[in-house]
Protein backbone atom coordinates (compact mmCIF):
# COMPACT_ATOMS: atom_id res chain seq x y z
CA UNK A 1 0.00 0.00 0.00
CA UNK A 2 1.06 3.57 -0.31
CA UNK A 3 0.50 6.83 1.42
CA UNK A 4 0.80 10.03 0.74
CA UNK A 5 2.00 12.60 2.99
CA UNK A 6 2.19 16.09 3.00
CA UNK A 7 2.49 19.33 5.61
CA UNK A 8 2.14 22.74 5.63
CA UNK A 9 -0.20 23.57 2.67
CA UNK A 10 -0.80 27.26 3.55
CA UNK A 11 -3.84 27.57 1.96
CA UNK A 12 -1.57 26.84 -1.24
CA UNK A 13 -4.69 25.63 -3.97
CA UNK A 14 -2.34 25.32 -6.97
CA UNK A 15 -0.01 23.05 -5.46
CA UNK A 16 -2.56 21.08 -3.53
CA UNK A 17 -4.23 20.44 -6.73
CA UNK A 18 -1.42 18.98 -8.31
CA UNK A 19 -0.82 16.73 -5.60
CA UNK A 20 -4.57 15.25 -5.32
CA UNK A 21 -4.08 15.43 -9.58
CA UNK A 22 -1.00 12.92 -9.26
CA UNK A 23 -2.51 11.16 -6.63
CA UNK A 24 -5.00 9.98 -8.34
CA UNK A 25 -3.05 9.58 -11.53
CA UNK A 26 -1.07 6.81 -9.41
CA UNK A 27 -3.98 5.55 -7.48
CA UNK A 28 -3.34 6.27 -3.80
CA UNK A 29 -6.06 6.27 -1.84
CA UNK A 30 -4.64 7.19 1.24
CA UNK A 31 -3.34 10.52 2.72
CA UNK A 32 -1.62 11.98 6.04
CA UNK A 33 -1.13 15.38 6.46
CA UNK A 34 0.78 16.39 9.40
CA UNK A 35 -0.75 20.22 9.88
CA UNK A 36 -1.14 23.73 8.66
CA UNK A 37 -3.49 22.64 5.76
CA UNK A 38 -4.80 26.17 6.63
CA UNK A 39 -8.49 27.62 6.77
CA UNK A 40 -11.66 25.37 6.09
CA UNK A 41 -12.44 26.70 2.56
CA UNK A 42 -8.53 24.58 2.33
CA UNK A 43 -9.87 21.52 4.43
CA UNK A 44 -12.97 21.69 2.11
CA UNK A 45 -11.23 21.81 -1.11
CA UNK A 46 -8.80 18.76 -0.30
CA UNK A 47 -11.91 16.50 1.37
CA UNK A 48 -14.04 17.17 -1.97
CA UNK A 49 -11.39 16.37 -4.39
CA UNK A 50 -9.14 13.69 -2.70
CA UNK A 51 -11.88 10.86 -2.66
CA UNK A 52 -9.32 8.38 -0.27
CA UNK A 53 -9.39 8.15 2.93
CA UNK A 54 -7.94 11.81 4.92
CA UNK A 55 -6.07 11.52 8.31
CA UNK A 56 -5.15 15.08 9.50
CA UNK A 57 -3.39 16.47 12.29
CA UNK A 58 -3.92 20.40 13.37
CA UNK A 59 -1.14 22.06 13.46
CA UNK A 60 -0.32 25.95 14.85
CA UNK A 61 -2.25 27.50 11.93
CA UNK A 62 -5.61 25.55 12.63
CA UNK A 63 -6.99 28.54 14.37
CA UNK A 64 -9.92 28.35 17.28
CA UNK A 65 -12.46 28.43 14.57
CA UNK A 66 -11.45 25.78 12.39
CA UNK A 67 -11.10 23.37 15.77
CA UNK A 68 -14.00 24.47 16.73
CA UNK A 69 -15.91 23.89 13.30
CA UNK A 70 -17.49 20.64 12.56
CA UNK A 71 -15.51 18.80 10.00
CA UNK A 72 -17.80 16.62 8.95
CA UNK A 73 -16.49 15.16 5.89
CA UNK A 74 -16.78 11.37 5.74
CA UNK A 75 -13.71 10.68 4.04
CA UNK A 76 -11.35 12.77 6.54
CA UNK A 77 -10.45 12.04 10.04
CA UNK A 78 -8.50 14.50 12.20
CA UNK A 79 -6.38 14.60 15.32
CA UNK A 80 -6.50 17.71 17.92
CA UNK A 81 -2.33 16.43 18.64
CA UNK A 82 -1.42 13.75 17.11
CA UNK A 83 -2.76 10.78 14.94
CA UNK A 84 -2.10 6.91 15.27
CA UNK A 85 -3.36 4.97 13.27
CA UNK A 86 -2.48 1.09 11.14
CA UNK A 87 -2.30 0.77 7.75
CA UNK A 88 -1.39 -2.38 6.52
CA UNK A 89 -0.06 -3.82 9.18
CA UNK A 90 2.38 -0.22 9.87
CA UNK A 91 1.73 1.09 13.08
CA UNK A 92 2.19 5.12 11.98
CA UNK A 93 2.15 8.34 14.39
CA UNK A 94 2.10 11.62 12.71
CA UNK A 95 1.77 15.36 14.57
CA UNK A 96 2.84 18.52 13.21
CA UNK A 97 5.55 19.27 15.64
CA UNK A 98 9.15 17.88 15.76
CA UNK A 99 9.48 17.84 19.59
CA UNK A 100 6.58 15.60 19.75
CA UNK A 101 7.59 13.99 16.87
CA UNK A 102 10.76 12.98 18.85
CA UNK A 103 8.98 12.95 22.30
CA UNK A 104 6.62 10.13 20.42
CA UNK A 105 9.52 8.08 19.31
CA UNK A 106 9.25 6.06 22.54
CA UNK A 107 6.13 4.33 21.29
CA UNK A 108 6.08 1.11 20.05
CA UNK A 109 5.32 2.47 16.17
CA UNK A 110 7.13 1.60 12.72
CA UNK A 111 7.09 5.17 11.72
CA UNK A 112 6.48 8.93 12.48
CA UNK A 113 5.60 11.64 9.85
CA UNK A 114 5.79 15.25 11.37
CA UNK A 115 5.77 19.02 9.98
CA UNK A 116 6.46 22.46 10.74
CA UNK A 117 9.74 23.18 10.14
CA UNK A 118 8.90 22.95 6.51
CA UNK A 119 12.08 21.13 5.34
CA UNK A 120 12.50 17.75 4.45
CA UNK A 121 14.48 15.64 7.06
CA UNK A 122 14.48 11.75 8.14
CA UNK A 123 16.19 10.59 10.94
CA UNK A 124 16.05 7.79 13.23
CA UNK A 125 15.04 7.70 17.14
CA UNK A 126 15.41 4.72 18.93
CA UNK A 127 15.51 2.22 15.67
CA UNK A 128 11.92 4.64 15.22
CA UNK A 129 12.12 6.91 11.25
CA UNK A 130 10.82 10.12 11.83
CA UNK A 131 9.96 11.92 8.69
CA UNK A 132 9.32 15.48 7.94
CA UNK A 133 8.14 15.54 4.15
CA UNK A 134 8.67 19.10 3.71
CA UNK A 135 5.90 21.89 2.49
CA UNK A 136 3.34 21.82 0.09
CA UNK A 137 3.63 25.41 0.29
CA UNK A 138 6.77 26.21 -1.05
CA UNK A 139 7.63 28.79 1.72
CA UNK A 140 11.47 28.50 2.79
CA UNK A 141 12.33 25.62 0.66
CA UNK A 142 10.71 24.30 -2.75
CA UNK A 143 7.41 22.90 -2.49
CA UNK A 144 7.40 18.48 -1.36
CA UNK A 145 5.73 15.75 -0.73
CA UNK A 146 6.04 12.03 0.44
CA UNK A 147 5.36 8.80 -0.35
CA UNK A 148 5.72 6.03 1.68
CA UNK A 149 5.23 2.24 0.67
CA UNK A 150 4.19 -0.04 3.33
CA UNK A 151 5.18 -3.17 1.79
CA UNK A 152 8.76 -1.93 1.01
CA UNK A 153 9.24 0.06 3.71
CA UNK A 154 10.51 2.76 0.72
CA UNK A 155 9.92 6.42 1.22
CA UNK A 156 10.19 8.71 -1.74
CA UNK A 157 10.14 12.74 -1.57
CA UNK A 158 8.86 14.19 -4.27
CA UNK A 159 8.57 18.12 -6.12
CA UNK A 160 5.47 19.09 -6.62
CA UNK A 161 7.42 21.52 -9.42
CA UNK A 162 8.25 18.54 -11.64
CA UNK A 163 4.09 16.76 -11.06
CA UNK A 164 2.72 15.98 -14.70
């Protein structure tokens, strides 16, 4: 199975549209995204047009109002801290902050997506991968995305600049 995973839209439409675009293209039916989609018109968008199955972590730029709103969208589920969830067997945390990211690595998981900082990093925490997959947004550093095959245990970043 694969997953994508992404972080930090910022309300970033034309990116997030090539994303769900390729997504579909390649037939992956399931996303994380580790926080900062932004407002709900952004939540909307991504629910309505990604048709797989949505697990979503709030990050910092979730304001009140948006935690507060009723997501109901039956295709996404989403996480006040932190999600954990199995997919295919993987045991997979995923939060939008890298001290939690790290302060989660005690748990008995196979692997940890986080966000925030918007760069791409992996690194490994007690024999635990923690993976940031960069932005969507393209703020800082160029605009990225992960996959991550369960059966291979493969990760691939992508740029969304180079998405047909």
């Amino acid at each position: 199975m694969k997953i994508a995973i992404i972080s930090d839209v910022h309300d970033n439409l034309a990116n997030l549209t090539k994303i769900i675009n390729y997504l579909k293209k390649i037939g992956i039916n399931f996303l994380i995204c580790c926080g900062d989609i932004g407002n709900i018109e952004t939540i909307s968008f991504l629910a309505n047009n990604f048709k797989g199955r949505i697990y979503f972590a709030f990050g910092n730029v979730e304001n009140d109002l948006i935690k507060k709103e009723n997501l109901n969208f039956s295709n996404l589920t989403y996480y006040i801290d932190h999600g954990n969830i199995e997919l295919d067997g993987k045991k997979i945390i995923f939060c939008h902050f890298p001290n939690e990211a790290r302060q989660l690595a005690n748990e008995k998981v196979d692997i940890i997506f986080y966000g925030h900082t918007h760069q791409p990093k992996e690194e490994l925490i007690n024999e635990i991968k923690l993976v940031n997959p960069g932005n969507v947004a393209g703020l800082f550093f160029r605009p990225t995305f992960a996959l991550y095959d369960t059966e291979l245990e493969d990760l691939q970043l992508k740029l969304i600049d180079f998405l047909i």
